[in-house]
C-alpha atoms as a PDB file:
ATOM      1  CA  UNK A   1     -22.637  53.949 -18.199  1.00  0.00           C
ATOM      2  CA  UNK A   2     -21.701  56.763 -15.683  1.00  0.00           C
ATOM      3  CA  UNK A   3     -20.703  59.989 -17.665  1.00  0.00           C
ATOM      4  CA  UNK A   4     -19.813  62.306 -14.683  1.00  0.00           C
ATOM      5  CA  UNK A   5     -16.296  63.125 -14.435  1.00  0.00           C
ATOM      6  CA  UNK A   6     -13.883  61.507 -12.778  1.00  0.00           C
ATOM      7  CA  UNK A   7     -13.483  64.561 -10.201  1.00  0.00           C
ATOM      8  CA  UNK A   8     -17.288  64.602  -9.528  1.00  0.00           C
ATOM      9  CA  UNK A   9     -16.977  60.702  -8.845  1.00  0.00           C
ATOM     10  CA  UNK A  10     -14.286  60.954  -6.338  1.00  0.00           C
ATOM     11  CA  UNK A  11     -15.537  63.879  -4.497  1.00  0.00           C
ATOM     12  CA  UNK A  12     -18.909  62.043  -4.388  1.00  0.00           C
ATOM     13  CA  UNK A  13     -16.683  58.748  -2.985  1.00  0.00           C
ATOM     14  CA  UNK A  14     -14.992  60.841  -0.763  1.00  0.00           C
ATOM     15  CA  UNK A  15     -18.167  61.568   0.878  1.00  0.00           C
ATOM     16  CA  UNK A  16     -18.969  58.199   1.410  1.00  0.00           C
ATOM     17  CA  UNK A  17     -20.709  57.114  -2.329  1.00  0.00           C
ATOM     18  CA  UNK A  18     -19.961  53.623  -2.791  1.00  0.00           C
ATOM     19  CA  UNK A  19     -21.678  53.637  -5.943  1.00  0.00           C
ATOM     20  CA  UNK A  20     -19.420  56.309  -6.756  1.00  0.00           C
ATOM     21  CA  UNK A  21     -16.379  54.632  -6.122  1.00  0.00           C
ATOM     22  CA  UNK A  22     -17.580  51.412  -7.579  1.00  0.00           C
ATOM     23  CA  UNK A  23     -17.976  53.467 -10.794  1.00  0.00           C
ATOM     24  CA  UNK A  24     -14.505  54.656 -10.521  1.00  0.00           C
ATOM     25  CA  UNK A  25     -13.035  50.804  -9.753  1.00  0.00           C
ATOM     26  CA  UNK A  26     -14.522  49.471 -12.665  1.00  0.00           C
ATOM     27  CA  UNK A  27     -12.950  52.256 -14.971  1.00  0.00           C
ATOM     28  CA  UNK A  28      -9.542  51.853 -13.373  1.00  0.00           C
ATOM     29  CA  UNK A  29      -9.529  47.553 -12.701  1.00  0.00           C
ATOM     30  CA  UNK A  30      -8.237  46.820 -15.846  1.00  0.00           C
ATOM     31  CA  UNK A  31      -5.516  49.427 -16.294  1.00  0.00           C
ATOM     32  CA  UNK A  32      -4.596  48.726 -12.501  1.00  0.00           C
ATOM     33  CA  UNK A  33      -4.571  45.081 -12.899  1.00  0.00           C
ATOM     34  CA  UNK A  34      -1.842  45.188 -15.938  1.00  0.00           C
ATOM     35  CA  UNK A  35       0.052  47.393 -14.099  1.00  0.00           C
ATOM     36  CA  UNK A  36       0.329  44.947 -11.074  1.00  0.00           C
ATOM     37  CA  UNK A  37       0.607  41.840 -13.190  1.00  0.00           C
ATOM     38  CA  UNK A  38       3.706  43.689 -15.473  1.00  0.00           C
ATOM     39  CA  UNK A  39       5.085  44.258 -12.021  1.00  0.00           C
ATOM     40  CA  UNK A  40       4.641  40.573 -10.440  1.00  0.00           C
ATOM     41  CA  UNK A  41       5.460  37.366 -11.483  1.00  0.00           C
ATOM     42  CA  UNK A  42       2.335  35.427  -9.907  1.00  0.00           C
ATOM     43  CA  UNK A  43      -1.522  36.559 -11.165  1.00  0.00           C
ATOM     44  CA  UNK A  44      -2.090  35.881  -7.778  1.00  0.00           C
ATOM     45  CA  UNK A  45       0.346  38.391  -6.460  1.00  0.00           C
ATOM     46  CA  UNK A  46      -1.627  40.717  -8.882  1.00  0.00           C
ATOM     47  CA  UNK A  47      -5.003  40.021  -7.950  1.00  0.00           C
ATOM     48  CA  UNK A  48      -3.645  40.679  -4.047  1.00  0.00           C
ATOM     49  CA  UNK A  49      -2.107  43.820  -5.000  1.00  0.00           C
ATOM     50  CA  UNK A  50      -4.531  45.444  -7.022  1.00  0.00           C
ATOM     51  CA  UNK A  51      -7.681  44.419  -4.488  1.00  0.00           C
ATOM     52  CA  UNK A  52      -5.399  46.286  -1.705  1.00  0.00           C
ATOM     53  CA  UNK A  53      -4.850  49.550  -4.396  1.00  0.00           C
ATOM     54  CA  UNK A  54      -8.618  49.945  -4.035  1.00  0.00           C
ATOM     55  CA  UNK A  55      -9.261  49.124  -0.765  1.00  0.00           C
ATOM     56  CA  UNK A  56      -6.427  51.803   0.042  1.00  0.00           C
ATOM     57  CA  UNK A  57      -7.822  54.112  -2.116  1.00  0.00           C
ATOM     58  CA  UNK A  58     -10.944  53.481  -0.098  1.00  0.00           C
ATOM     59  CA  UNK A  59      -9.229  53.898   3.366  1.00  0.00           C
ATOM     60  CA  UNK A  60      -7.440  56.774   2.622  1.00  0.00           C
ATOM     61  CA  UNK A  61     -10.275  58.779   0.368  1.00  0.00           C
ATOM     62  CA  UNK A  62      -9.766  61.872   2.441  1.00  0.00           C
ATOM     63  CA  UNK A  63      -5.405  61.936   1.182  1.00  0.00           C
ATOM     64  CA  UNK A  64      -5.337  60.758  -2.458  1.00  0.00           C
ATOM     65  CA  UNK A  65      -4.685  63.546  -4.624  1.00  0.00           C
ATOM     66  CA  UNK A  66      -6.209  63.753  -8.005  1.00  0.00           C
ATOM     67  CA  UNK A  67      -3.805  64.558 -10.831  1.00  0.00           C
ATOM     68  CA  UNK A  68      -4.748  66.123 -14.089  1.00  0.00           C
ATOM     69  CA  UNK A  69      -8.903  65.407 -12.490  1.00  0.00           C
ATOM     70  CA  UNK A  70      -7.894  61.523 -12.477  1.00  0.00           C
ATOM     71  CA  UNK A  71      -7.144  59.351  -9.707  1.00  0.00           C
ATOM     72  CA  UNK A  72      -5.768  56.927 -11.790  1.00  0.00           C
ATOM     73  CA  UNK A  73      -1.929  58.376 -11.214  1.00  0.00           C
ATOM     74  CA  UNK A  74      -2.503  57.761  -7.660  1.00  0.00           C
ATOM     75  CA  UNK A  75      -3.814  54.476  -7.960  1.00  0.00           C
ATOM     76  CA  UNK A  76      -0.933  53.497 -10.374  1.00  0.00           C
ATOM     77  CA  UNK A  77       1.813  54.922  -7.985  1.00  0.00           C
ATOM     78  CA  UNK A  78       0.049  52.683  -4.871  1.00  0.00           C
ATOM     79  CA  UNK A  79       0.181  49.687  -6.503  1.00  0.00           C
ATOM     80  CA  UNK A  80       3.662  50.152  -7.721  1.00  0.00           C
ATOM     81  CA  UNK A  81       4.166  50.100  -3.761  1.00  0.00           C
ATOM     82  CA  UNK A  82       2.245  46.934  -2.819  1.00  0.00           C
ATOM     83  CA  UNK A  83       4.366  45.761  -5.554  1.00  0.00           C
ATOM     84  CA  UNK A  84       7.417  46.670  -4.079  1.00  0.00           C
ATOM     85  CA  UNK A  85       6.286  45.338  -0.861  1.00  0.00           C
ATOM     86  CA  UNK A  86       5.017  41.959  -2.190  1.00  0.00           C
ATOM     87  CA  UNK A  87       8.650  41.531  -3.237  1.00  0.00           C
ATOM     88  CA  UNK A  88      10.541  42.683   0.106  1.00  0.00           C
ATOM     89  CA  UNK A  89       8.015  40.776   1.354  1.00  0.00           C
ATOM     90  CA  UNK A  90       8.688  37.311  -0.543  1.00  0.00           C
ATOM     91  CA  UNK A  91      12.438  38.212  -0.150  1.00  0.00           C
ATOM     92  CA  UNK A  92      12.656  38.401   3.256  1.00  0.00           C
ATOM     93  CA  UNK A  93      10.319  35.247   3.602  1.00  0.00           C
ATOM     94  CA  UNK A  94      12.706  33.433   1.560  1.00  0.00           C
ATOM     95  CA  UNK A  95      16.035  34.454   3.350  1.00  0.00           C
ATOM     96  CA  UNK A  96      14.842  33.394   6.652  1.00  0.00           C
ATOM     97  CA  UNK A  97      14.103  30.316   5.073  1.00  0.00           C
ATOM     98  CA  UNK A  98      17.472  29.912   3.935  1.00  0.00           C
ATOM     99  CA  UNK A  99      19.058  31.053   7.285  1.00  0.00           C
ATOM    100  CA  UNK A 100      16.939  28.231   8.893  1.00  0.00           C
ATOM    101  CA  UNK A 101      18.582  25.061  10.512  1.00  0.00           C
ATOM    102  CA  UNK A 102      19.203  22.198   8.625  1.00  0.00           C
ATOM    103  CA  UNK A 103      19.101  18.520   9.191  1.00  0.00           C
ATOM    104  CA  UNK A 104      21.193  16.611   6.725  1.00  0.00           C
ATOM    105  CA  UNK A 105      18.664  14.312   6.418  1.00  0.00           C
ATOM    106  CA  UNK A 106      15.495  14.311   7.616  1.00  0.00           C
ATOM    107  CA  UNK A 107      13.720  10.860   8.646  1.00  0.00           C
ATOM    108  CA  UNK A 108      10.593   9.800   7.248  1.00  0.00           C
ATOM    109  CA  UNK A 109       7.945  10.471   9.996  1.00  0.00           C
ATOM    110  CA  UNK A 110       5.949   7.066   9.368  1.00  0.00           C
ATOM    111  CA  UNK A 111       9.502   5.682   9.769  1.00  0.00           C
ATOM    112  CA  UNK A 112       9.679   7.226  13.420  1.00  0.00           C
ATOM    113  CA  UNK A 113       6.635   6.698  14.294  1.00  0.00           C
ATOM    114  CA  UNK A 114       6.871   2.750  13.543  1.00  0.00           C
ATOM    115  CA  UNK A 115      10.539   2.934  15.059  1.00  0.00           C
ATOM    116  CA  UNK A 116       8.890   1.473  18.483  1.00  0.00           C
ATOM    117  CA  UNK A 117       9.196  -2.440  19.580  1.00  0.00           C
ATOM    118  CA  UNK A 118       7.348  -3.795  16.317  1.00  0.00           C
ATOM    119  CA  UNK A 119       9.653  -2.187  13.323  1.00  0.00           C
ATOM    120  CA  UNK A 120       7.482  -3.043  10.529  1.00  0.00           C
ATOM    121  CA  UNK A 121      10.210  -3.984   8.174  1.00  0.00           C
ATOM    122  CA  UNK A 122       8.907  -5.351   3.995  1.00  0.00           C
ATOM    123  CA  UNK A 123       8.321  -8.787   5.365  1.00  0.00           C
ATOM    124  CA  UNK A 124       5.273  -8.116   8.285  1.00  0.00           C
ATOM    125  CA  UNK A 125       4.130  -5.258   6.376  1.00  0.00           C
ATOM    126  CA  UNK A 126       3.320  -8.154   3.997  1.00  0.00           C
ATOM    127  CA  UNK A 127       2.165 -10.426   6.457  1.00  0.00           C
ATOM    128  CA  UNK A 128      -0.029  -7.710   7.939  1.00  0.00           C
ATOM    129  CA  UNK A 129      -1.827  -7.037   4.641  1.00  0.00           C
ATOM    130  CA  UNK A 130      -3.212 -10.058   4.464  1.00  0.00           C
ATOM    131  CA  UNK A 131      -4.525  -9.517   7.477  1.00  0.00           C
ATOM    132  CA  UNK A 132      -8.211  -8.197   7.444  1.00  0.00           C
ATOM    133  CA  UNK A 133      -9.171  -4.842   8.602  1.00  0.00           C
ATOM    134  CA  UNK A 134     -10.189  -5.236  11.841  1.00  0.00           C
ATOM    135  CA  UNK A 135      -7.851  -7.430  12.085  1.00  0.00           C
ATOM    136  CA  UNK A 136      -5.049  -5.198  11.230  1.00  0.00           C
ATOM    137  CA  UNK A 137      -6.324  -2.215  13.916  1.00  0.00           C
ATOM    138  CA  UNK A 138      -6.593  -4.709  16.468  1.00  0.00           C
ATOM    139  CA  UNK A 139      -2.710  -5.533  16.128  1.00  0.00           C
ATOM    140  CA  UNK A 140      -1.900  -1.979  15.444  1.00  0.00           C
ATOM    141  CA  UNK A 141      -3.728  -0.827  18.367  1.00  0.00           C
ATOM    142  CA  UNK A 142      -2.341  -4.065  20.781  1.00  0.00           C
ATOM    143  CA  UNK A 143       1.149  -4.116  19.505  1.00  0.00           C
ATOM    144  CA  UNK A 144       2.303  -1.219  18.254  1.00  0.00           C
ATOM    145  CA  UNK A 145       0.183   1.582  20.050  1.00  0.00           C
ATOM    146  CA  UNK A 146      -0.098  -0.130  23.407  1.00  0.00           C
ATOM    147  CA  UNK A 147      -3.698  -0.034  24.057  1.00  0.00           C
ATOM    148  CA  UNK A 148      -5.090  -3.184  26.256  1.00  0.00           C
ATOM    149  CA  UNK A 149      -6.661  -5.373  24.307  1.00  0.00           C
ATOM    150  CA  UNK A 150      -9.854  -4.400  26.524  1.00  0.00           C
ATOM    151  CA  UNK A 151      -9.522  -0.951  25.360  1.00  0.00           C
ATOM    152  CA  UNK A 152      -8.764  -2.066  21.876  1.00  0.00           C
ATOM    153  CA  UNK A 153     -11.799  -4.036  21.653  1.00  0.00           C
ATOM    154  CA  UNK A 154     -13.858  -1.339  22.859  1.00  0.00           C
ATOM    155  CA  UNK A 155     -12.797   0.520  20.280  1.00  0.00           C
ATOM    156  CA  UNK A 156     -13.764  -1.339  17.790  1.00  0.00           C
ATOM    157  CA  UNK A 157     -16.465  -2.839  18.873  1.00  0.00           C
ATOM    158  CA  UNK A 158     -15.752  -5.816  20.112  1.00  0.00           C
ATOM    159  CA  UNK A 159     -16.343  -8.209  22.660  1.00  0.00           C
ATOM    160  CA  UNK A 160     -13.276  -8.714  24.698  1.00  0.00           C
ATOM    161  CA  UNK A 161     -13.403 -12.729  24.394  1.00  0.00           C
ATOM    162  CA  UNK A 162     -13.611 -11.469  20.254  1.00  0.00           C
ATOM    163  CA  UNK A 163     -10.940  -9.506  20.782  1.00  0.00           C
ATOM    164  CA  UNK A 164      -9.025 -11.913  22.328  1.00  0.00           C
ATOM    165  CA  UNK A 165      -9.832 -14.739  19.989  1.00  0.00           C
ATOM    166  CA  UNK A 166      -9.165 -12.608  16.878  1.00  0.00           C
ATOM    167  CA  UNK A 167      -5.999 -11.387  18.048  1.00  0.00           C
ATOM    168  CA  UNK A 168      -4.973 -15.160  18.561  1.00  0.00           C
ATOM    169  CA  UNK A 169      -5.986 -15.976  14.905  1.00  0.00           C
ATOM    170  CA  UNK A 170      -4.421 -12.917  13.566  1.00  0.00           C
ATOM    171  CA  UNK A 171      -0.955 -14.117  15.833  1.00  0.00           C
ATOM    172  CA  UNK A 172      -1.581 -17.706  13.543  1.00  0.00           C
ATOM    173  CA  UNK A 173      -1.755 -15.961  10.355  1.00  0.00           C
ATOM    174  CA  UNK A 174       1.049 -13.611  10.919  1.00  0.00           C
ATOM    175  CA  UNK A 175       3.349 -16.082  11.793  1.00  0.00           C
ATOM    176  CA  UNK A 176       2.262 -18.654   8.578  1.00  0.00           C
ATOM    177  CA  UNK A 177       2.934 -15.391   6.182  1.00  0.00           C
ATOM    178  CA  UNK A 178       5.953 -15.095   8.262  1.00  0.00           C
ATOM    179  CA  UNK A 179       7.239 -18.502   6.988  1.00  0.00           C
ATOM    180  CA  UNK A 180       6.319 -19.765  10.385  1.00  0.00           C
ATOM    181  CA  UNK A 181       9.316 -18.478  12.592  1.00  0.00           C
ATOM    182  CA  UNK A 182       9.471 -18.928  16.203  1.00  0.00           C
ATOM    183  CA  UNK A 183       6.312 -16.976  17.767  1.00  0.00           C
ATOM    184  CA  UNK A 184       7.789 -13.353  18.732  1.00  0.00           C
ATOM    185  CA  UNK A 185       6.846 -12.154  21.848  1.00  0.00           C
ATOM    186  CA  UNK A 186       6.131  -8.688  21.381  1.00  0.00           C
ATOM    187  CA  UNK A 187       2.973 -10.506  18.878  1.00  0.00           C
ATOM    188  CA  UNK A 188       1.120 -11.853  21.521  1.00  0.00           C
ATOM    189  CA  UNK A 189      -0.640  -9.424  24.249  1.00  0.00           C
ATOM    190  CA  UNK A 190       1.041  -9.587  27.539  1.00  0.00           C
ATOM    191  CA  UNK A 191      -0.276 -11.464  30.631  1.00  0.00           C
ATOM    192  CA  UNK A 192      -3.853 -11.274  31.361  1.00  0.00           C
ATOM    193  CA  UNK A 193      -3.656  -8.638  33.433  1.00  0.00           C
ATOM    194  CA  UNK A 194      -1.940  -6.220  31.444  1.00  0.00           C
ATOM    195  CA  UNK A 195      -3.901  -6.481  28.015  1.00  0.00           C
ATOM    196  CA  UNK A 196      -7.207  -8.850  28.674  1.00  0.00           C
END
């Protein structure tokens, strides 16, 4: 344990003694830390405001004044300021929240992004489930994305006479979890040219 004075410390810190100062933070942390933890509701609030006390302290070694030998008034003082800041701060933060636009309802964005031709209402997110995997991309990235089915089998790997055979199964089975209802168009890849 460190027995020179507190004035001897800082005078050593202000010359650049890390050691020095280091003795002086771990005689003041504690004290510090209550003080910023009485003042703020969040122990992570604290923790922010009492780290910035002693990196001030650090900055501004050549300014803080010692009372009574101790630089613990000072210390106490600065972080009663970052408090004070932290809650302007979180204030302010919260009023331009408020004074932000509002939608009265804001819509789901896996909603708008399967808003396109192929709505994927309960029923063919069913059907689609039983569906395997690769299965499933294929008509997600054919039918609902809009990639070729020469790109989509690319993708993943396939041939394009797979890809093209799959997706033709994968039409079947949609349409018998469907209850069988007329074949929709938008479920089959367009002509040859467009998707093959």
């Amino acid at each position: 344990m460190d027995t020179r004075t507190e004035d001897t410390l800082w005078a050593a810190a202000r010359n650049g003694d890390g050691d020095a100062f280091g003795v002086l933070f771990d005689r003041h942390h504690p004290r510090v830390h209550r003080h910023a933890t009485r003042l703020l509701t969040s122990r992570a609030d604290a923790e922010d405001v009492t780290a910035s006390t002693f990196l001030e302290a650090w900055r501004r070694r050549d300014h803080v004044r010692l009372v009574n030998a101790s630089v613990l008034p000072w210390l106490l003082v600065t972080t009663t300021n970052l408090a004070r800041n932290t809650h302007r701060g979180a204030r302010r933060y919260r009023d331009f929240l408020q004074r932000l636009p509002r939608e009265a309802t804001v819509p789901d964005a896996a909603e708008t992004a399967l808003s396109g031709p192929l709505s994927l209402d309960g029923q063919l997110n069913a059907a689609l489930a039983t569906l395997r995997p690769i299965d499933q991309q294929l008509i997600s990235l054919v039918v609902l994305e809009d990639v070729t089915l020469t790109d989509a089998a690319t993708v993943l790997g396939l041939t394009p006479g797979a890809a093209k055979t799959r997706m033709h199964r994968a039409n079947a089975r949609l349409r018998a979890a469907l209850g069988d209802p007329p074949s929709p168009a938008h479920l089959h890849p367009a002509s040859e040219g467009q998707h093959s």
